[in-house]
Protein backbone atom coordinates (compact mmCIF):
# COMPACT_ATOMS: atom_id res chain seq x y z
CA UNK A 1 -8.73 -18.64 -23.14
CA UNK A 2 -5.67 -19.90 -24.89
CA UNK A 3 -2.13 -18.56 -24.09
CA UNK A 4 -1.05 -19.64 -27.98
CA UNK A 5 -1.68 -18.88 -30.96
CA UNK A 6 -0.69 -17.92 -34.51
CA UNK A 7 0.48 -14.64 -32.98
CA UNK A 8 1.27 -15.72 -29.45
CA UNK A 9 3.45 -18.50 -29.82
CA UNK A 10 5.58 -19.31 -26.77
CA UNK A 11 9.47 -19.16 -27.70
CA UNK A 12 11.00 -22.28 -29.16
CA UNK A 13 14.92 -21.12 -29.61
CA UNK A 14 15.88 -24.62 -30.93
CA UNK A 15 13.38 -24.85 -33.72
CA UNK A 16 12.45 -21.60 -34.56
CA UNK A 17 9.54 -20.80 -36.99
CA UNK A 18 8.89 -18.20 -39.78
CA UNK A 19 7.02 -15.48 -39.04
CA UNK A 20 7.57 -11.83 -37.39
CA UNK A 21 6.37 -12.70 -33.36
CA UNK A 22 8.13 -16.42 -33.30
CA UNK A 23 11.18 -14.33 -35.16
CA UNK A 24 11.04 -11.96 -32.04
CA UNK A 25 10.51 -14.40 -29.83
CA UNK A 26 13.47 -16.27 -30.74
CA UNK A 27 15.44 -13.49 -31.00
CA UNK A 28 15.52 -12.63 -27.65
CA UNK A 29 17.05 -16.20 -26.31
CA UNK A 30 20.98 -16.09 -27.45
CA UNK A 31 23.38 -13.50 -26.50
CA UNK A 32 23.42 -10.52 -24.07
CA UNK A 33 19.88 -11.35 -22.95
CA UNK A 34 21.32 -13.91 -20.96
CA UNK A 35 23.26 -12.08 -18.97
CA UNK A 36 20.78 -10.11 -17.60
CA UNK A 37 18.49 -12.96 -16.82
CA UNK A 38 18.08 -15.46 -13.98
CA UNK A 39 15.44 -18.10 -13.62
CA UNK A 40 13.39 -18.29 -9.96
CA UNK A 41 10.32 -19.33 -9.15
CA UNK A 42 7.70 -16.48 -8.43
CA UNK A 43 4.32 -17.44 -7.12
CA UNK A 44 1.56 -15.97 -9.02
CA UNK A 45 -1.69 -14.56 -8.50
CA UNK A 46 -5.13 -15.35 -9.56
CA UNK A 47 -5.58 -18.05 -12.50
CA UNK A 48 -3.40 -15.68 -15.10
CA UNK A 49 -0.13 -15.67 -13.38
CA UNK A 50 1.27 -18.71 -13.99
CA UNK A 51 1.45 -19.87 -10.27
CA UNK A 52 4.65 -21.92 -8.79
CA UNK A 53 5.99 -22.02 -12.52
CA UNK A 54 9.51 -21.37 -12.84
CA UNK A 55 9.73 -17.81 -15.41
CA UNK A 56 13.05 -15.76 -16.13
CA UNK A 57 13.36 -13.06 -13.33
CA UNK A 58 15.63 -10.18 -13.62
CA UNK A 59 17.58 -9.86 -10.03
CA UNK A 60 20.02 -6.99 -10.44
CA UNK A 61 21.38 -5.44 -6.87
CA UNK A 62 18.74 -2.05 -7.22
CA UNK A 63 15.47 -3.90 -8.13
CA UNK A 64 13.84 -5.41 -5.47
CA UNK A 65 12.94 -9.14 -5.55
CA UNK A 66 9.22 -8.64 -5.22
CA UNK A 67 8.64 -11.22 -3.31
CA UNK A 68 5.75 -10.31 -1.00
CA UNK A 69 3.23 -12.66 -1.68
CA UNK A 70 0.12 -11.96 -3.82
CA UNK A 71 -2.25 -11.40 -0.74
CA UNK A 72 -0.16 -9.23 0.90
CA UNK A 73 0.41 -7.25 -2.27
CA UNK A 74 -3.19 -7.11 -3.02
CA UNK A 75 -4.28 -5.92 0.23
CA UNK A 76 -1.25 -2.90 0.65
CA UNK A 77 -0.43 -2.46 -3.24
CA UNK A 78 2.00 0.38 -1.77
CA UNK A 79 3.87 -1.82 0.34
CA UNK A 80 5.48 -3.65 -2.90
CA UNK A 81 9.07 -2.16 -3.08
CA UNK A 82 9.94 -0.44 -6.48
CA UNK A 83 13.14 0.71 -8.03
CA UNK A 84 14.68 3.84 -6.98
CA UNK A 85 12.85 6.94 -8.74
CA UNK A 86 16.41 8.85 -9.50
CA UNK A 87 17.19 8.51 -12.69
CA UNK A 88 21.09 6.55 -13.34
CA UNK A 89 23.43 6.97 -16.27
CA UNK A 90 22.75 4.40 -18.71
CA UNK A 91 25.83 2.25 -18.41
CA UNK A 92 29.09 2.63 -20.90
CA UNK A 93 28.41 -0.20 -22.81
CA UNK A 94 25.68 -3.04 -23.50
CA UNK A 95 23.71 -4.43 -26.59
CA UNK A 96 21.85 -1.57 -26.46
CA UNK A 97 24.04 1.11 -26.46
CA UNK A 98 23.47 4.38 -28.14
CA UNK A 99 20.15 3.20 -28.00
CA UNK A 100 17.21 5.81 -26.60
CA UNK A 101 13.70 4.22 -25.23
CA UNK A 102 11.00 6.67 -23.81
CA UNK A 103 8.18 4.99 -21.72
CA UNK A 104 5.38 6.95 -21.11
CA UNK A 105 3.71 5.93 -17.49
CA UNK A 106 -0.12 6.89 -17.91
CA UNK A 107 -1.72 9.66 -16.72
CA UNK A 108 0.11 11.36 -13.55
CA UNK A 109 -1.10 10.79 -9.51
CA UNK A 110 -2.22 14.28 -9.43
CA UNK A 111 -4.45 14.28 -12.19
CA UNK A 112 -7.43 14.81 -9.84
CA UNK A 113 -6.49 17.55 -8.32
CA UNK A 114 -6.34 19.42 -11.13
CA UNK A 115 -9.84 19.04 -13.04
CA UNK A 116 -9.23 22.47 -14.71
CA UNK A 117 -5.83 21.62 -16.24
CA UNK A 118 -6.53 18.41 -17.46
CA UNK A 119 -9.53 18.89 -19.27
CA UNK A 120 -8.48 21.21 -21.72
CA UNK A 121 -8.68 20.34 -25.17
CA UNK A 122 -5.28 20.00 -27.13
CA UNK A 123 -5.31 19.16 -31.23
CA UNK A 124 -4.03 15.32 -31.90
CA UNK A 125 -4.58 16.18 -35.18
CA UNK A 126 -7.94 14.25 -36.46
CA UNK A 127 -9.25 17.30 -33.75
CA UNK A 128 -9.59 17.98 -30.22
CA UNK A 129 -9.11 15.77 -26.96
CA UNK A 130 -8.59 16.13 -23.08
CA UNK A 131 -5.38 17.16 -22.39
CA UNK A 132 -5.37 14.11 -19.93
CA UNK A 133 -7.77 12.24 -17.68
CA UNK A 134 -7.20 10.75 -13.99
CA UNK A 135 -7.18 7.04 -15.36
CA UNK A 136 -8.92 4.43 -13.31
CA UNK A 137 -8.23 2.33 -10.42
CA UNK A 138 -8.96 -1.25 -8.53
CA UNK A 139 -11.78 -1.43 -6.87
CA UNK A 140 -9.97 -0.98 -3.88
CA UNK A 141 -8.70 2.34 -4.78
CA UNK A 142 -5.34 1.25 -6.35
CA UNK A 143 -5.16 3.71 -8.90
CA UNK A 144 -3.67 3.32 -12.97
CA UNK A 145 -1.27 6.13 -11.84
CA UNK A 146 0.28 4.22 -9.74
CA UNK A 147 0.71 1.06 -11.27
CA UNK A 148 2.11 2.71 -14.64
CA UNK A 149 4.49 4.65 -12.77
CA UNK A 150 6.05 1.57 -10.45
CA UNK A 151 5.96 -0.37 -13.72
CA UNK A 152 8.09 2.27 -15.84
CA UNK A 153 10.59 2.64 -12.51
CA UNK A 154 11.42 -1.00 -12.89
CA UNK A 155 11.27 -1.07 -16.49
CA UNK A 156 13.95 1.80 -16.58
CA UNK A 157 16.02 -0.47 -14.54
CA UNK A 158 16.23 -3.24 -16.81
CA UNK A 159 16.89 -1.14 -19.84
CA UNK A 160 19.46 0.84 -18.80
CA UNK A 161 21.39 -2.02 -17.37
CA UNK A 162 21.64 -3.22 -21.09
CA UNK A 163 23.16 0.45 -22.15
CA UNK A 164 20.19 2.06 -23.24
CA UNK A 165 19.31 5.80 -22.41
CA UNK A 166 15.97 6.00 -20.95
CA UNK A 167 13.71 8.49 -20.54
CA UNK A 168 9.91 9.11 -18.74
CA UNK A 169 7.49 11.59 -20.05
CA UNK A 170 6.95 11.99 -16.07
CA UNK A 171 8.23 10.90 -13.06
CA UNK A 172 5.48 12.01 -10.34
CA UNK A 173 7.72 15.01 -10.34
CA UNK A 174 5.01 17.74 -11.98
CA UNK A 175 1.72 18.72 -10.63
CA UNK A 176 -0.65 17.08 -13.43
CA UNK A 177 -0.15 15.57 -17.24
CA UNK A 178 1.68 16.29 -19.25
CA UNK A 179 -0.83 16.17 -21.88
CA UNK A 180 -1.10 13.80 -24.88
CA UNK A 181 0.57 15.85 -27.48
CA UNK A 182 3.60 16.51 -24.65
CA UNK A 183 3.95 13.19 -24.20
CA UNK A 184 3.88 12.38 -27.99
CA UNK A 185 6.79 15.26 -28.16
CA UNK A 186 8.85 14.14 -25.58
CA UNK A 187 9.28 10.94 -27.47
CA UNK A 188 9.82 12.77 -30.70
CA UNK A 189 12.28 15.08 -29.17
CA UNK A 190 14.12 12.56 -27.60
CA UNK A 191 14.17 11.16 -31.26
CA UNK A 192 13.54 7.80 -29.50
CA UNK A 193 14.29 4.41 -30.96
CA UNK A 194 11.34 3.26 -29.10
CA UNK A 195 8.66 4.53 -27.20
CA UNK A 196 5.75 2.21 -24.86
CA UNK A 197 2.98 4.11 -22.97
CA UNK A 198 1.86 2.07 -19.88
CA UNK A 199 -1.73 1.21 -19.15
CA UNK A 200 -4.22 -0.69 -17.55
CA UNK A 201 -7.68 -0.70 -18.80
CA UNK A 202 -11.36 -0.18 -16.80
CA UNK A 203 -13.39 -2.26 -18.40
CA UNK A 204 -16.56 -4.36 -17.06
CA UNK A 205 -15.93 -7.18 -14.61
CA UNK A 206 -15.21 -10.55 -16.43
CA UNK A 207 -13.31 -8.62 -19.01
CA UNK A 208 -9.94 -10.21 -18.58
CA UNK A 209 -6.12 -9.87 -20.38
CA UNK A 210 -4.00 -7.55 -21.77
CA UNK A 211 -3.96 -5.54 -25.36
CA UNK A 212 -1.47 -3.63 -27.29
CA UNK A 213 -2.90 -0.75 -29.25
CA UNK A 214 -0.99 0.05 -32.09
CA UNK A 215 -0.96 3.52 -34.33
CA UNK A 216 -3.25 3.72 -37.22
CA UNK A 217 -2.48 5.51 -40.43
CA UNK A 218 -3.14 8.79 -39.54
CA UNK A 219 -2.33 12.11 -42.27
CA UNK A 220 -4.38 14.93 -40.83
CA UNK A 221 -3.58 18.18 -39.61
CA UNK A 222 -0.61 18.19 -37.64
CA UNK A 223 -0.67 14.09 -37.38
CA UNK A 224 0.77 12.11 -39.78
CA UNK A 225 2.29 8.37 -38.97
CA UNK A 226 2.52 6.77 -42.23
CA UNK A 227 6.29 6.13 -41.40
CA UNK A 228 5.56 4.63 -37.97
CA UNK A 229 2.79 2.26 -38.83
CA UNK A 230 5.09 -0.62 -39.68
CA UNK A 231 7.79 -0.45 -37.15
CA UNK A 232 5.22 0.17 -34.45
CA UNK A 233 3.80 -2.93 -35.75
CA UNK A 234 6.50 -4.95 -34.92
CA UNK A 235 7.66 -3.50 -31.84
CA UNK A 236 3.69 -4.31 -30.63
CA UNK A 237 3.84 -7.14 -31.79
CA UNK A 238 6.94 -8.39 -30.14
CA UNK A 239 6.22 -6.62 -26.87
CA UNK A 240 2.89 -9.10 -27.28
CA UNK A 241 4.86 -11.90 -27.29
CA UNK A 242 7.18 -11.49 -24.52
CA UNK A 243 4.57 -10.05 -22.20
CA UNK A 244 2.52 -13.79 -22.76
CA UNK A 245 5.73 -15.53 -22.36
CA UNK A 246 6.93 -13.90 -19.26
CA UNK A 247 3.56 -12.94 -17.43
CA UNK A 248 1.59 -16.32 -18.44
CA UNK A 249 -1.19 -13.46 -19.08
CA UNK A 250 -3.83 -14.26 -22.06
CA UNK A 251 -4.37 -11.78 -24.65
CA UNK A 252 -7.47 -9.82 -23.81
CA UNK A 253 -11.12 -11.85 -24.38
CA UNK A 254 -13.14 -8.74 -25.18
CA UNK A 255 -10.96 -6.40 -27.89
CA UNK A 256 -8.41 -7.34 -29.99
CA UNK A 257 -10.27 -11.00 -31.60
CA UNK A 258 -7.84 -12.72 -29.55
CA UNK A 259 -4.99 -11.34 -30.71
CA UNK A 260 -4.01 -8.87 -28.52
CA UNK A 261 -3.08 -6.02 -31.21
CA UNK A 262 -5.88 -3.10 -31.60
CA UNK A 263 -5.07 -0.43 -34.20
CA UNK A 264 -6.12 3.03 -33.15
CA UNK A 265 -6.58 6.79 -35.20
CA UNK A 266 -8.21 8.47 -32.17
CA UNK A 267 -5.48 8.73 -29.33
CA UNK A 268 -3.01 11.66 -29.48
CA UNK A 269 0.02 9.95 -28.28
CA UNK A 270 0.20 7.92 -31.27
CA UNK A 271 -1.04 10.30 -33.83
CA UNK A 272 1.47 12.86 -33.11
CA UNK A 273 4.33 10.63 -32.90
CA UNK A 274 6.90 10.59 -35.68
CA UNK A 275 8.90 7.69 -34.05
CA UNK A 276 7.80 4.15 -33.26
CA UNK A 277 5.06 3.65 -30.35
CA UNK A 278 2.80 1.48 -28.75
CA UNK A 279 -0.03 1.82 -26.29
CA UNK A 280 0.02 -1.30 -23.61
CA UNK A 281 -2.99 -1.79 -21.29
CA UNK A 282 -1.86 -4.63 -18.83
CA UNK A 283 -4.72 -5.55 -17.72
CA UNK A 284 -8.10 -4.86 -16.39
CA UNK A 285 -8.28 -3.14 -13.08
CA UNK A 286 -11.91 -3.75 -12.56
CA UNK A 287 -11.99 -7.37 -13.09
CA UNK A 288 -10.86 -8.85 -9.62
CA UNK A 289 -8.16 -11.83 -10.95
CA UNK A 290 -6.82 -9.22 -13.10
CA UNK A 291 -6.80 -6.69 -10.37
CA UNK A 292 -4.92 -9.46 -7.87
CA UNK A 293 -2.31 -9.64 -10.70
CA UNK A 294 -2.01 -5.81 -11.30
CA UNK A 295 -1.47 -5.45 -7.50
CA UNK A 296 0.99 -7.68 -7.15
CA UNK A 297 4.30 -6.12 -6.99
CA UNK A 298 5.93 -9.87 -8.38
CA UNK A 299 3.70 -10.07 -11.19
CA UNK A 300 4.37 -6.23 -12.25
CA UNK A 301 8.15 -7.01 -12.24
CA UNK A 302 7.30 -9.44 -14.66
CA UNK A 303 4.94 -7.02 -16.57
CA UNK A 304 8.04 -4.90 -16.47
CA UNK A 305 10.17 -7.79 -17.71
CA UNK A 306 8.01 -9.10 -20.38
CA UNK A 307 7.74 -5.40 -21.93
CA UNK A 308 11.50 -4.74 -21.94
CA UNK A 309 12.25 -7.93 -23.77
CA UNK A 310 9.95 -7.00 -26.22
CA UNK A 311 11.67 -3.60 -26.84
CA UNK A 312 14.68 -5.69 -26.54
CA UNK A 313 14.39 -7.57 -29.12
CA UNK A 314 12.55 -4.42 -31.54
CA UNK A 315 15.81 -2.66 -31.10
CA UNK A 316 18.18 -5.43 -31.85
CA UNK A 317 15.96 -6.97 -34.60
């Protein structure tokens, strides 16, 4: 598999080229960026994560340095520090400023113990889905839940040190969900600039990479995103770019034709959202060199890191 592409370009700030993900790209290299950004070298894990290679590492006082090695991470995906779980005031000031970004951590922890709850069936307006499912897991138990929600904590971090107000549809602070159409309200309620839902995918072994699903047009019932299509487009997009760039990861090699974009009508987070939204599924948790990578508490910082710069650069366009 092939890290470039047409649509997966790695940056190139002194000759930039036409286009909307090389624009993104090279949007994100001058200015404030910079001062958020320090370059160390992060060992990697499995043949995706860009081992020994020197990538740009956020290192502000409250996130941890991740720098357990891949082994250990893989073996105790727990033991990985994460960023505090109490939310902070978004700071006074920053190139993001006045700026709101919801992320949306998949399914909750609890999810299982509450089979009753969760399967309900809520409208996302084409008709009627699960309220929420459990998500899936390594094969050594580490579970989606837990991986979204360590990846949103850090995430949060980042963001808010460049001024932007950040919220979480959950916090493993409620029993189960929320559901779909919650979540999809939240964001709407917020009246968020941006919103990203955090994945990882359960495909078959061999399956390997990442994808980001983007909204269809949807006008039925009480969905309609015509509005959202575009922008959601290009905040995919550019989240697509920087995640390649920073995580060394390969678009996905069975959905997506390479590209790493899959357009969506059937998920209720993104039909019922009136404000721009992606879906991003990180990775495969039942492929083992994927799994290595999603349990590796360096390579989800720079999961986190790649994501934020890609919202980073939506929201400064």
């Amino acid at each position: 598999m092939s890290y470039a592409g047409p649509d997966f370009e790695p940056p190139q700030p002194r000759r930039p080229r036409r286009g909307p993900l090389t624009v993104a790209l090279a949007a994100l290299v001058p200015g404030a960026l910079l001062g958020w950004l320090v370059y160390e070298t992060v060992g990697g894990s499995g043949d995706g994560g860009g081992a020994g290679q020197a990538t740009v590492r956020s290192s502000p006082p409250s996130v941890p340095s991740a720098s357990g090695t891949p082994t250990d991470d893989a073996k105790n995906p727990g033991a990985s520090p994460s960023p505090t779980t109490a939310s902070t005031p978004a700071p006074a000031s920053g190139p993001l400023k006045g700026k709101v970004v919801v992320i949306d951590p998949g399914h909750n922890p609890e999810n299982f113990q509450h089979a009753s709850q969760i399967n309900r069936k809520v409208n996302i307006g084409t008709n009627w889905k699960e309220c929420d499912t459990t998500g899936t897991s390594t094969n050594d138990g580490y579970t989606e839940a837990k991986f979204t929600l360590d990846v949103a904590h850090r995430m949060r971090t980042l963001l808010e040190e460049q001024g932007a107000t950040v919220k979480l549809t959950q916090d493993g602070d409620r029993p189960f969900g929320p559901c779909v159409d919650e979540r999809a309200r939240i964001g709407n309620q917020a009246k968020a600039d941006a919103v990203v839902s955090i994945h990882a995918d359960g495909s078959g072994a061999g399956n390997r990479g990442f994808h980001v699903i983007l909204p269809g047009a949807v006008h039925a019932g009480a969905a309609d995103t015509r509005a959202i299509v575009g922008p959601s487009r290009d905040l995919g997009e550019r989240v697509a770019g920087r995640f390649v760039a920073v995580t060394g990861s390969a678009p996905s090699n069975y959905i997506g034709d390479g590209t790493g974009l899959v357009t969506r009508k059937d998920l209720g987070g993104l039909n019922l959202s009136t404000v721009p939204k992606v879906f991003i599924e990180c990775g495969n948790m039942r492929d083992s060199k994927d799994a290595a990578l999603l349990t590796s508490g360096a390579w989800r910082q720079k999961a986190a890191q790649g994501i934020s710069e890609g919202i980073v650069s939506f929201l400064r366009g």
